[in-house]
C-alpha atoms as a PDB file:
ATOM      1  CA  UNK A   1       0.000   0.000   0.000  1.00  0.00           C
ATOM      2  CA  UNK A   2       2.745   2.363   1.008  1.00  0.00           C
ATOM      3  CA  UNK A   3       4.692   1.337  -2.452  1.00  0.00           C
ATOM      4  CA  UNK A   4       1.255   2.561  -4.586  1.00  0.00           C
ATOM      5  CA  UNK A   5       0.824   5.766  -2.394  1.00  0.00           C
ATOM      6  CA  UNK A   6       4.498   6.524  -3.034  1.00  0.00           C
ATOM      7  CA  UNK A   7       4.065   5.973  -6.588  1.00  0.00           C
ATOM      8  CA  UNK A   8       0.911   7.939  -6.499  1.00  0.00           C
ATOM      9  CA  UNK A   9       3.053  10.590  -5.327  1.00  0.00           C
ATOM     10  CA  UNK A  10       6.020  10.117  -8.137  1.00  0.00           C
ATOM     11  CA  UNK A  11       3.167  10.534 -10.632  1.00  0.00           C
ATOM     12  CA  UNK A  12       1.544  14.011  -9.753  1.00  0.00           C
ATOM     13  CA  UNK A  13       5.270  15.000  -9.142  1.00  0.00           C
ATOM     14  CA  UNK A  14       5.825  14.473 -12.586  1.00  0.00           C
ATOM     15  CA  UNK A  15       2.455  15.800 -14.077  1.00  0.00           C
ATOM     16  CA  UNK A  16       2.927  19.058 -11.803  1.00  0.00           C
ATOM     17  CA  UNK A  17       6.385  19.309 -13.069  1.00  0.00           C
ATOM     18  CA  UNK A  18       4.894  19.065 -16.407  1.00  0.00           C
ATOM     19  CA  UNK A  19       2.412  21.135 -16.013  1.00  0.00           C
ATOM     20  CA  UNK A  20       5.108  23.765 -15.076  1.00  0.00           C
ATOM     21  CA  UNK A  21       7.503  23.270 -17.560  1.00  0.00           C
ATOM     22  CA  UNK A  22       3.764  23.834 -20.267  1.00  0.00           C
ATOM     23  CA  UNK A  23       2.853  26.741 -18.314  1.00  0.00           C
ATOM     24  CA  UNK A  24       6.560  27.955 -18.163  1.00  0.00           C
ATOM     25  CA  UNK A  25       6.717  27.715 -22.400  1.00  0.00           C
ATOM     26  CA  UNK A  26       3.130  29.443 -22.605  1.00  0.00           C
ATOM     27  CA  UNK A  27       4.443  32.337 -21.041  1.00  0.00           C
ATOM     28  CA  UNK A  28       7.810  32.646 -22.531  1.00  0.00           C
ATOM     29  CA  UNK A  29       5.860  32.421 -26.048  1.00  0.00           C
ATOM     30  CA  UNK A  30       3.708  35.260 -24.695  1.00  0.00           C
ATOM     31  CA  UNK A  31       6.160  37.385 -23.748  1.00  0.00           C
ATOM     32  CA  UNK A  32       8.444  36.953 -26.665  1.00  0.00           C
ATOM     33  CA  UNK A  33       5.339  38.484 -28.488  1.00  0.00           C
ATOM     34  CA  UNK A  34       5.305  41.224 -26.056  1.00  0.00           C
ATOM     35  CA  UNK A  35       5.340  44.560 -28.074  1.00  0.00           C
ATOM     36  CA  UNK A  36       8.623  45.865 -26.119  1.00  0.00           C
ATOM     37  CA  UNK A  37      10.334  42.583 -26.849  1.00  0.00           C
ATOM     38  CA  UNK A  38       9.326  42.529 -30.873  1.00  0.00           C
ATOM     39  CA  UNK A  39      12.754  43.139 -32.657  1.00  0.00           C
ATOM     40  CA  UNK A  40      11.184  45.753 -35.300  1.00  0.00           C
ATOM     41  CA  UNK A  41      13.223  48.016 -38.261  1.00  0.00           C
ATOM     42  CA  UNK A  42      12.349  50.878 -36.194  1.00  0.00           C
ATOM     43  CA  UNK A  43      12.121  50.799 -32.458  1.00  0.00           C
ATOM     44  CA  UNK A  44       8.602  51.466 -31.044  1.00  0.00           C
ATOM     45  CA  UNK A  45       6.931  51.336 -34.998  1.00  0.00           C
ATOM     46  CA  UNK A  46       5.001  48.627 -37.137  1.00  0.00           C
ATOM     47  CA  UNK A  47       6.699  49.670 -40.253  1.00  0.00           C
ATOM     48  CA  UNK A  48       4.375  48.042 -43.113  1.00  0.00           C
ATOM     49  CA  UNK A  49       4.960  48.065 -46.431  1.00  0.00           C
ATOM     50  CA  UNK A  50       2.789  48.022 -49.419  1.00  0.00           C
ATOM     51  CA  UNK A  51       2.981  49.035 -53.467  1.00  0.00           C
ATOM     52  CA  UNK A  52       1.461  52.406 -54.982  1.00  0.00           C
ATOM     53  CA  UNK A  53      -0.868  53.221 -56.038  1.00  0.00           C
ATOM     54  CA  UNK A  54      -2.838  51.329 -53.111  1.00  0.00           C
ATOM     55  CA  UNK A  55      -5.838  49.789 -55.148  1.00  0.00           C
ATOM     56  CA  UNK A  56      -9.193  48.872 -54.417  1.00  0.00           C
ATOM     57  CA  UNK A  57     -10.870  46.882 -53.100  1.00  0.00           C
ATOM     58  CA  UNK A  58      -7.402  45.930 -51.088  1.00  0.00           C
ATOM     59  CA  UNK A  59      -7.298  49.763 -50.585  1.00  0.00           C
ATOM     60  CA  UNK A  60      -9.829  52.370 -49.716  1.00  0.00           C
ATOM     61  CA  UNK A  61     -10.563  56.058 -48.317  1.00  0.00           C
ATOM     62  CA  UNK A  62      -9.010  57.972 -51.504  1.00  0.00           C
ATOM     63  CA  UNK A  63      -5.070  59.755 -50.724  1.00  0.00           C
ATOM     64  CA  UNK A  64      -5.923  63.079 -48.447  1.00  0.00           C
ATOM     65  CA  UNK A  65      -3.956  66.392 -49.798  1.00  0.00           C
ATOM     66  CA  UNK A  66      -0.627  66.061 -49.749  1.00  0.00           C
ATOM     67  CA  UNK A  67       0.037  62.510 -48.911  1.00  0.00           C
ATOM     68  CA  UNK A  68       2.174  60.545 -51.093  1.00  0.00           C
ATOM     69  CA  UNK A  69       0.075  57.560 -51.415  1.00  0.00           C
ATOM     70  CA  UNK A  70      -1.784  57.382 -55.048  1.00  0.00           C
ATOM     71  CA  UNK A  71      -5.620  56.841 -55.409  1.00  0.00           C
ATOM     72  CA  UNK A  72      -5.643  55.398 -52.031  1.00  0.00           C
ATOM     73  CA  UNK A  73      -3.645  56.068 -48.641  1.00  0.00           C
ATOM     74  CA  UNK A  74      -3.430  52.972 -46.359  1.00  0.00           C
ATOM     75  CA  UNK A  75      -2.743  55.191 -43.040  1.00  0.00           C
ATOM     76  CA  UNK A  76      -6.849  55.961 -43.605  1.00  0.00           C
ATOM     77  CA  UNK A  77      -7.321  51.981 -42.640  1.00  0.00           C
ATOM     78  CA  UNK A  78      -9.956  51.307 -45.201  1.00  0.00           C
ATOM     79  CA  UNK A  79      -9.528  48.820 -47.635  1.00  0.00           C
ATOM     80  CA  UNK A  80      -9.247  44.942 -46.747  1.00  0.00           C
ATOM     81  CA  UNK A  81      -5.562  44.793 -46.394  1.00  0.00           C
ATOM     82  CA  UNK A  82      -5.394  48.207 -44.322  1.00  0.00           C
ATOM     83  CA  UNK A  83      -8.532  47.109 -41.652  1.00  0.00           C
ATOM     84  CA  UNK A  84      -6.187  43.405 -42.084  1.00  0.00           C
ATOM     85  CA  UNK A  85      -3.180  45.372 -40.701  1.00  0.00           C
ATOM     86  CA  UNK A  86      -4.235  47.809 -38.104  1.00  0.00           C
ATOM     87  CA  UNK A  87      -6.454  44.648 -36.889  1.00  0.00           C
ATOM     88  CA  UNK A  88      -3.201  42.906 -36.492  1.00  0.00           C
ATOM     89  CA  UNK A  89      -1.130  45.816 -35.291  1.00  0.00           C
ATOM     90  CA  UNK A  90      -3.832  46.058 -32.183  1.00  0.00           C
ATOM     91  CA  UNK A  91      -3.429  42.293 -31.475  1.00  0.00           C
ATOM     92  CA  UNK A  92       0.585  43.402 -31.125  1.00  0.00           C
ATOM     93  CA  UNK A  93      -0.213  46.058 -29.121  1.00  0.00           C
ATOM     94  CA  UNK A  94       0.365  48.833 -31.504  1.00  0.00           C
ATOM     95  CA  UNK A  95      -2.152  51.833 -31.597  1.00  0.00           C
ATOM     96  CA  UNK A  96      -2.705  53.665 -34.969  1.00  0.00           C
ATOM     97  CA  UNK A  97      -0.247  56.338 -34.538  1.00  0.00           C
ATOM     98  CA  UNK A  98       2.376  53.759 -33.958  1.00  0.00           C
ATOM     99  CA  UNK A  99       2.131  52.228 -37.367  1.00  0.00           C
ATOM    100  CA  UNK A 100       3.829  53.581 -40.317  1.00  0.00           C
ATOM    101  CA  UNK A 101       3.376  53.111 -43.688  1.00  0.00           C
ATOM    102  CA  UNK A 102       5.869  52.456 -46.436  1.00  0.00           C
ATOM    103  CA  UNK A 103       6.596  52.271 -50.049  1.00  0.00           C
ATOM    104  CA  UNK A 104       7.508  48.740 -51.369  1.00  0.00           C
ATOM    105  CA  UNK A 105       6.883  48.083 -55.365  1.00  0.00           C
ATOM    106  CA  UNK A 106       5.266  44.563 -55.471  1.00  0.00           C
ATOM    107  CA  UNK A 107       8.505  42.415 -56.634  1.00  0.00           C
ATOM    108  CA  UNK A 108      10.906  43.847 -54.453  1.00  0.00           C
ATOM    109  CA  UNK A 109       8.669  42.831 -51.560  1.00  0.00           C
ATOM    110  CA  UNK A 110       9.588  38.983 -52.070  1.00  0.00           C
ATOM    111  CA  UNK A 111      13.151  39.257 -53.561  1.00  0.00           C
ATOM    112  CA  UNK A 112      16.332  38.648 -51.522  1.00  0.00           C
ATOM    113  CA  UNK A 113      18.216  41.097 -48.919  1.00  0.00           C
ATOM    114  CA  UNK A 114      17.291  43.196 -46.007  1.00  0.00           C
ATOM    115  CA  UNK A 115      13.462  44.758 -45.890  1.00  0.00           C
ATOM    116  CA  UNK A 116      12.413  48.573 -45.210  1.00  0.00           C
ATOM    117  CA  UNK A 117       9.205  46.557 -43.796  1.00  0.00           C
ATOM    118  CA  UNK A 118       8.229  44.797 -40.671  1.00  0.00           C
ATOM    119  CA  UNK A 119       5.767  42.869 -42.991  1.00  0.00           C
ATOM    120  CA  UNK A 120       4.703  43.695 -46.198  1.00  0.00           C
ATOM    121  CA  UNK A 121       0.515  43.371 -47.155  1.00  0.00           C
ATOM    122  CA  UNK A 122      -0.108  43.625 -50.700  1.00  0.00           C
ATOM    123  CA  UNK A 123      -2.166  40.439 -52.154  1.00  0.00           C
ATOM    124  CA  UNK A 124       1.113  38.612 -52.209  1.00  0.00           C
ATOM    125  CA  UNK A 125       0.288  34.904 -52.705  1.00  0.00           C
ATOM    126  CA  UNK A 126       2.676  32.029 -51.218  1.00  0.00           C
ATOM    127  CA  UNK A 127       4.710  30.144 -53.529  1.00  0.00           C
ATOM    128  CA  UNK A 128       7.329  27.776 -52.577  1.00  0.00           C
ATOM    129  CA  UNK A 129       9.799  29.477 -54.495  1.00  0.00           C
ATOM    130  CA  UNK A 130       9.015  33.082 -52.846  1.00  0.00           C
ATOM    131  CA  UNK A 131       9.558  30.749 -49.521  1.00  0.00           C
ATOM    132  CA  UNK A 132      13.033  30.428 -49.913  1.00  0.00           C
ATOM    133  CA  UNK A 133      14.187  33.926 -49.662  1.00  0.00           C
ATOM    134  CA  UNK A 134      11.601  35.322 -47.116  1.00  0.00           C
ATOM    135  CA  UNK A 135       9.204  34.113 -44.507  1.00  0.00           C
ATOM    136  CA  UNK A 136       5.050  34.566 -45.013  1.00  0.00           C
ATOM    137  CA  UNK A 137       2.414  34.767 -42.929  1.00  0.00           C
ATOM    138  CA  UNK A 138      -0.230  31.985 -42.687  1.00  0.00           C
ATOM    139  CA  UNK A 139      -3.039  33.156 -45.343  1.00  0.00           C
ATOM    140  CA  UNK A 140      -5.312  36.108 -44.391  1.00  0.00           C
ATOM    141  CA  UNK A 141      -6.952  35.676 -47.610  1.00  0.00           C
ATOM    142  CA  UNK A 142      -7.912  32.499 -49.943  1.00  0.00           C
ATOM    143  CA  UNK A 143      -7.966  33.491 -53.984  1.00  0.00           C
ATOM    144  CA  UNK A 144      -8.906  32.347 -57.154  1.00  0.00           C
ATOM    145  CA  UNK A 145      -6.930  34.014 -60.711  1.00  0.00           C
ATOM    146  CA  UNK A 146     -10.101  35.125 -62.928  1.00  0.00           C
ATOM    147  CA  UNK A 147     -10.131  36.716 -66.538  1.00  0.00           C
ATOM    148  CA  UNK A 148     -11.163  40.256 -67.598  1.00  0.00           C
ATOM    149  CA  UNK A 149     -12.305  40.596 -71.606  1.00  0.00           C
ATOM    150  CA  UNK A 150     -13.460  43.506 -73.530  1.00  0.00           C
ATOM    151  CA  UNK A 151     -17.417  42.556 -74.300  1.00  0.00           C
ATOM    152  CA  UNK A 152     -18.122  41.680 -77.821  1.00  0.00           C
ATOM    153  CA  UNK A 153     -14.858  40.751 -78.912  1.00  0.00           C
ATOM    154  CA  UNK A 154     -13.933  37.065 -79.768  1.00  0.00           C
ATOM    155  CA  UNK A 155     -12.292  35.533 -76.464  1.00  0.00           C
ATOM    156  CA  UNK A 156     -15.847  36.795 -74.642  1.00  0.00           C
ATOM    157  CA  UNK A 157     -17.684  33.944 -76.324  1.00  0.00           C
ATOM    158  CA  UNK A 158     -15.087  31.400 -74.797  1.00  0.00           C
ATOM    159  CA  UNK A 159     -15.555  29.639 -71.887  1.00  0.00           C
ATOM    160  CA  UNK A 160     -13.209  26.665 -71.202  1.00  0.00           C
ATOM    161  CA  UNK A 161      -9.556  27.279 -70.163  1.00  0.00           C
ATOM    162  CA  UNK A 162      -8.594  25.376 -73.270  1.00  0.00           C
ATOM    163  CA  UNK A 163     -10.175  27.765 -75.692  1.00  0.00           C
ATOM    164  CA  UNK A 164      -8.002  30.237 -74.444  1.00  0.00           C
ATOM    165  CA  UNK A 165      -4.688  29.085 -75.793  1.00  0.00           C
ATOM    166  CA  UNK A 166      -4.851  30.509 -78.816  1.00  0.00           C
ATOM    167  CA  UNK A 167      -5.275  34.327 -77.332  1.00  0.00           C
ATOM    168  CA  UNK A 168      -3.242  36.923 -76.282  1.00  0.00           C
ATOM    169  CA  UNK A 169      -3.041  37.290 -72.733  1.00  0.00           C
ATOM    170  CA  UNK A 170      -1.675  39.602 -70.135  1.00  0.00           C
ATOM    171  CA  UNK A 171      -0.512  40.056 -66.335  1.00  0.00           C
ATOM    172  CA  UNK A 172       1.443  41.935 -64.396  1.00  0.00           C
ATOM    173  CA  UNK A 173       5.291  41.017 -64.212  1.00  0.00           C
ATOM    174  CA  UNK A 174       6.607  38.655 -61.146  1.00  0.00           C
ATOM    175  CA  UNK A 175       2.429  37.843 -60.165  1.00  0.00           C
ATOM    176  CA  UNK A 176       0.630  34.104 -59.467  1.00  0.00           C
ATOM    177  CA  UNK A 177      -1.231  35.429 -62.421  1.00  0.00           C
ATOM    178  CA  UNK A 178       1.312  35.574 -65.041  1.00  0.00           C
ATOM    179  CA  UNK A 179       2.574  32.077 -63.658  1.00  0.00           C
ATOM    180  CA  UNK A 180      -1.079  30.229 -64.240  1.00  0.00           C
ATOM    181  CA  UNK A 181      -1.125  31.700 -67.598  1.00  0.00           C
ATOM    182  CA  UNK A 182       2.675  30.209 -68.471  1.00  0.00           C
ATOM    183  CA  UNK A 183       1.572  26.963 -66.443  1.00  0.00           C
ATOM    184  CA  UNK A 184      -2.086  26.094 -66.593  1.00  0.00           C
ATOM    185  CA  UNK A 185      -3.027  27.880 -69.784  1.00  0.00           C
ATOM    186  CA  UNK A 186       0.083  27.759 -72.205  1.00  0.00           C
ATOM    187  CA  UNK A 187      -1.014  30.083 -74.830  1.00  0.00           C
ATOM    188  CA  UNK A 188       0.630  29.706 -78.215  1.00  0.00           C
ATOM    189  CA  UNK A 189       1.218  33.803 -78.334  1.00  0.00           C
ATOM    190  CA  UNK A 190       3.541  34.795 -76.360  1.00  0.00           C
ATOM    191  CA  UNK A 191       2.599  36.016 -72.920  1.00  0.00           C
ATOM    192  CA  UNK A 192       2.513  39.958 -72.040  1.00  0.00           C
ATOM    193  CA  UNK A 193       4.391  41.075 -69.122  1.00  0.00           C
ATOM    194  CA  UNK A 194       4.294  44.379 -67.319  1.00  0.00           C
ATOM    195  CA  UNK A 195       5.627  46.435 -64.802  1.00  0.00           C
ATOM    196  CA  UNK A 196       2.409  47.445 -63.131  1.00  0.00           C
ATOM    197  CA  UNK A 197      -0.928  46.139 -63.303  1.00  0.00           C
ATOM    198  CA  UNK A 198      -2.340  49.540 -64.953  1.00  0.00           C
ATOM    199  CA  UNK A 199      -0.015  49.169 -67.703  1.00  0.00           C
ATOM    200  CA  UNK A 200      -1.683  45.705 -68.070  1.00  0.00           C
ATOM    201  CA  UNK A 201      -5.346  47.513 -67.886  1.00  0.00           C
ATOM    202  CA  UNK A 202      -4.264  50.272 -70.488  1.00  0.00           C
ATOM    203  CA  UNK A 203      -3.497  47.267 -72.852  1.00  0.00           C
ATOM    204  CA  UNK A 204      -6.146  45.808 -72.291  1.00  0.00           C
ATOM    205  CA  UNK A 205      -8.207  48.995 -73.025  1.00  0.00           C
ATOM    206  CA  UNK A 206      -6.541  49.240 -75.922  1.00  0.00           C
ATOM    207  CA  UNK A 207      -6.960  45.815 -77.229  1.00  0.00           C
ATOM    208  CA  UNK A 208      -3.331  45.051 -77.372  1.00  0.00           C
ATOM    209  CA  UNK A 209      -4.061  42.066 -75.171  1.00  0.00           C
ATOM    210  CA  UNK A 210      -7.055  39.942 -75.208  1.00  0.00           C
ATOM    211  CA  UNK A 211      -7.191  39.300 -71.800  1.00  0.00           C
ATOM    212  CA  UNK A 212      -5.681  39.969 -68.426  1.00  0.00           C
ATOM    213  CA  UNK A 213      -5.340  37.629 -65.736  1.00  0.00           C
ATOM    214  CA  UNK A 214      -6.015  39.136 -62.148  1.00  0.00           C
ATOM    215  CA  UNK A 215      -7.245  38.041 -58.632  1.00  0.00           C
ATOM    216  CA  UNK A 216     -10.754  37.643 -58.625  1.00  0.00           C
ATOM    217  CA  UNK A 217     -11.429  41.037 -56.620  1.00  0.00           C
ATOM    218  CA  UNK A 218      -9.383  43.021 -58.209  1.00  0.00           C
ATOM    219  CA  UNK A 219     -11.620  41.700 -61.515  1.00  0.00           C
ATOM    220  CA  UNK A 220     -14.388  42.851 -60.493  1.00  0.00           C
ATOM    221  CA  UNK A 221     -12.718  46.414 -59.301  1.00  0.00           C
ATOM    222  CA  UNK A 222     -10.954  46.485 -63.006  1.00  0.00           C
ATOM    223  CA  UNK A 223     -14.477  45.633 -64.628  1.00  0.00           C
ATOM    224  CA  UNK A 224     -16.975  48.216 -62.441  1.00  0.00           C
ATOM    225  CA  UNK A 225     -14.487  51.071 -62.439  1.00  0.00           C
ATOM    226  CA  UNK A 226     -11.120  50.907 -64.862  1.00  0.00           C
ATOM    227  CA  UNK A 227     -12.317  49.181 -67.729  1.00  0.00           C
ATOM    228  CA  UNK A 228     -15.425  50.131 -69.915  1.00  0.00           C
ATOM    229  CA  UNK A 229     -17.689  47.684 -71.576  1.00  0.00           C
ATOM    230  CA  UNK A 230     -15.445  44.712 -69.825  1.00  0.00           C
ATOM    231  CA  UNK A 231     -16.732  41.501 -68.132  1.00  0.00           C
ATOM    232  CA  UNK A 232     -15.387  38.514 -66.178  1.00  0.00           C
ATOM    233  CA  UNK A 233     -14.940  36.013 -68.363  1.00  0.00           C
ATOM    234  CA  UNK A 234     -14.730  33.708 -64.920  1.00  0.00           C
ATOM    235  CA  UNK A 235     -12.844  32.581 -62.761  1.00  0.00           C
ATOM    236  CA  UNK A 236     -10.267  29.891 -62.995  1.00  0.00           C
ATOM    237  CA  UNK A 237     -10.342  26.252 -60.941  1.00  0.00           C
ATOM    238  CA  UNK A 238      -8.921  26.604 -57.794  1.00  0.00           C
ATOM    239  CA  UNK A 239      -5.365  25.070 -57.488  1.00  0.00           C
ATOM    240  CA  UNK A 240      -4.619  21.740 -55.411  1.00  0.00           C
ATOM    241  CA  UNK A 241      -3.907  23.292 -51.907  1.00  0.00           C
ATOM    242  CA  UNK A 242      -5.136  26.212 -53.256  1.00  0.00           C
ATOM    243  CA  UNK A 243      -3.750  30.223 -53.532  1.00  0.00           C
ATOM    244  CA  UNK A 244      -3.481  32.546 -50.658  1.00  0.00           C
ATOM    245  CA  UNK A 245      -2.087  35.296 -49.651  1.00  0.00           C
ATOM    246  CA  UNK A 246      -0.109  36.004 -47.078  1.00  0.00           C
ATOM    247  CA  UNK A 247       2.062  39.200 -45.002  1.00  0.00           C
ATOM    248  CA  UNK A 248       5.568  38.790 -45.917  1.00  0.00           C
ATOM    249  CA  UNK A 249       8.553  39.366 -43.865  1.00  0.00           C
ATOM    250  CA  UNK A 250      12.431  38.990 -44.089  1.00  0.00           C
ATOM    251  CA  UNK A 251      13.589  35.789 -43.694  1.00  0.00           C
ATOM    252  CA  UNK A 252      13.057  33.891 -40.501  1.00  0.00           C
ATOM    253  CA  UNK A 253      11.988  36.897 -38.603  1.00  0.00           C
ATOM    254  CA  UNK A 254      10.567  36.302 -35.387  1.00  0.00           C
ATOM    255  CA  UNK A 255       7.460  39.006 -35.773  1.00  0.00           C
ATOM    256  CA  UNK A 256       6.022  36.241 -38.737  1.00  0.00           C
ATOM    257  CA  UNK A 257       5.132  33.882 -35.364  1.00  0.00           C
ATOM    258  CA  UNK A 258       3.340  36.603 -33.309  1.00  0.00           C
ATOM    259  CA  UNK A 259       1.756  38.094 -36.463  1.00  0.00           C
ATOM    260  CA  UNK A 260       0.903  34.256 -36.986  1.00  0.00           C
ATOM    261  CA  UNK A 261      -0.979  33.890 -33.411  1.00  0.00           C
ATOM    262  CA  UNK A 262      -2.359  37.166 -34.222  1.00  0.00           C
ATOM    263  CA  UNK A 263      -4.323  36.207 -37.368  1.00  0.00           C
ATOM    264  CA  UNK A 264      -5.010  33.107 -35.686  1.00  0.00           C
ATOM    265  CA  UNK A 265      -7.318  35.386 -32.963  1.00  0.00           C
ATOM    266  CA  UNK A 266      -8.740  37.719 -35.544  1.00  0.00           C
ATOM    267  CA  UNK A 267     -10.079  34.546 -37.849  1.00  0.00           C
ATOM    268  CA  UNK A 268     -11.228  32.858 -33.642  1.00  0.00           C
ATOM    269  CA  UNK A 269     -13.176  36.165 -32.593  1.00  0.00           C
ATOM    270  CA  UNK A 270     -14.697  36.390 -36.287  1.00  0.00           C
ATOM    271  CA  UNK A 271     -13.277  39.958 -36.844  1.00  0.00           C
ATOM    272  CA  UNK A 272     -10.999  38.495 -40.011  1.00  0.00           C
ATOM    273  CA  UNK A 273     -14.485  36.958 -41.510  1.00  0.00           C
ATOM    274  CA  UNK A 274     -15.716  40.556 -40.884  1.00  0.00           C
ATOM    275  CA  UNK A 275     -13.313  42.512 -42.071  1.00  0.00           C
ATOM    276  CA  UNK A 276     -14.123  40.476 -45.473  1.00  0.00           C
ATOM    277  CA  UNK A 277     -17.649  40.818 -45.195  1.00  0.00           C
ATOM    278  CA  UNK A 278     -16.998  44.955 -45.327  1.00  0.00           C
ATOM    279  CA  UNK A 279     -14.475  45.091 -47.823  1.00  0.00           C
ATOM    280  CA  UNK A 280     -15.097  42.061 -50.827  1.00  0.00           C
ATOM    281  CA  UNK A 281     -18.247  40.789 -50.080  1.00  0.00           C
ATOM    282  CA  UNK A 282     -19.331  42.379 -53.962  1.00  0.00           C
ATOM    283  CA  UNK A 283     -15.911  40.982 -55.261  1.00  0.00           C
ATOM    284  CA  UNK A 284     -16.692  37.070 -54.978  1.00  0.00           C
ATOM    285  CA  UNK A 285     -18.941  35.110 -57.420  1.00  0.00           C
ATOM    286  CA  UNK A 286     -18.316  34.667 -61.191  1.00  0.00           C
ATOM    287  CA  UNK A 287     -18.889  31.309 -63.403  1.00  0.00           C
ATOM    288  CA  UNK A 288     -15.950  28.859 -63.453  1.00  0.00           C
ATOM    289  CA  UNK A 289     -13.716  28.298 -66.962  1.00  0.00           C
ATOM    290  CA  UNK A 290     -13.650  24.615 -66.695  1.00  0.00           C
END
């Protein structure tokens, strides 16, 4: 009896020590995502980088008098990937007037060598090869590619992904766009490539491209507001594993872990979901090209 009591004892010994040790980890993980323990590029700032111009619907609330942000200015917070950012920023423990805004064009967010960002938000999807040469986020947003046409001209009568080989298409240089149209289209013209996606729109307003490949909200943003007298075509079949986007930081920086746990709240409490309701609800929705 006294050899089980003692080994009763030995047990909750170890489960207590356990339980310690657990506890012990918990709160070293908390405080390592303490805002005064977050290793930042500028002490006491969420620097956060994004393109411009800042379009919608990823960007809203129009670029007040002499700000330097074009058609939209994300330190207004509206727009998906603003209310996504300053959502995240309060989970760190950052108030508004602690986050600053930076300019980052869209490939030089993802290529090698130091950052000018703590994380970078600018519908940049994961790809294994981005993944070597900086760290992302888990996604904060799932997307489908989807084709804009000019209504009435030949390519708006197609509607299987196979039909479109034989057209000129377009995307913007260094995107998951212009990769599905090299890898699950294969058009027999040769792909266009440009800089920035409204170089890509003004060709396609000027029929020097058929089509141009886009995420599915920015689509419908190109169709109701950049592009006269154009339609979705649709939408293409989502990938195995699918495409998301996620915040992108320099390479194995600690923030991507506490920015991680941060999402991981917002999408618990429901305010990601929300947030998504507000700004793209009118962006989802268009047939599939099969």
């Amino acid at each position: 009896m006294r050899k089980m009591f003692v080994a009763s004892i030995a047990v909750i010994a170890v489960l207590s020590a356990f339980a310690a040790s657990a506890g012990s980890a918990v709160r070293t993980a908390a405080a390592s995502c303490a805002k005064a323990n977050l290793t930042l590029v500028k002490d006491g700032t969420l620097t956060i980088g994004t393109d411009n111009p800042a379009y919608p619907p990823w960007y809203a609330g129009g670029s007040p008098k002499g700000s330097k942000w074009k058609i939209n200015d994300p330190s207004t917070g509206k727009g998906f990937e603003p209310a996504v950012a300053y959502a995240v920023a309060a989970k760190l423990g950052f108030a508004r007037s602690a986050v600053s805004w930076t300019y980052v064009p869209f490939t030089r967010s993802f290529a090698p060598g130091n950052k000018p960002f703590d994380f970078d938000i600018n519908q940049i999807s994961y790809t294994a090869a981005r993944a070597k040469v900086v760290t992302f986020s888990s996604s904060y947003y799932d997307v489908n590619q989807a084709l804009v046409v000019i209504k009435g001209t030949r390519i708006a009568s197609v509607h299987t992904v196979a039909g479109l080989r034989s057209f000129k298409l377009g995307a913007q240089l260094g995107t998951t766009s212009y990769a599905y149209i090299k890898s699950a289209i294969a058009p027999t013209q040769q792909v266009s490539v440009f800089n920035q996606n409204a170089s890509a729109i003004q060709a396609l307003k000027n029929k020097q491209i058929d089509g141009l490949v886009v995420d599915l909200p920015t689509a419908f943003y190109v169709t109701a507001v950049q592009v006269e007298n154009s339609v979705i075509l649709g939408q293409f079949p989502t990938d195995t594993g699918g495409e998301h986007f996620g915040m992108v930081f320099a390479k194995t920086s600690p923030l991507a872990s506490c920015v991680n746990k941060a999402l991981a709240r917002l999408k618990a409490d429901g305010t990601l979901a929300k947030i998504q309701q507000t700004w793209l609800a009118k962006a989802t929705g268009a047939p599939v090209l099969k």
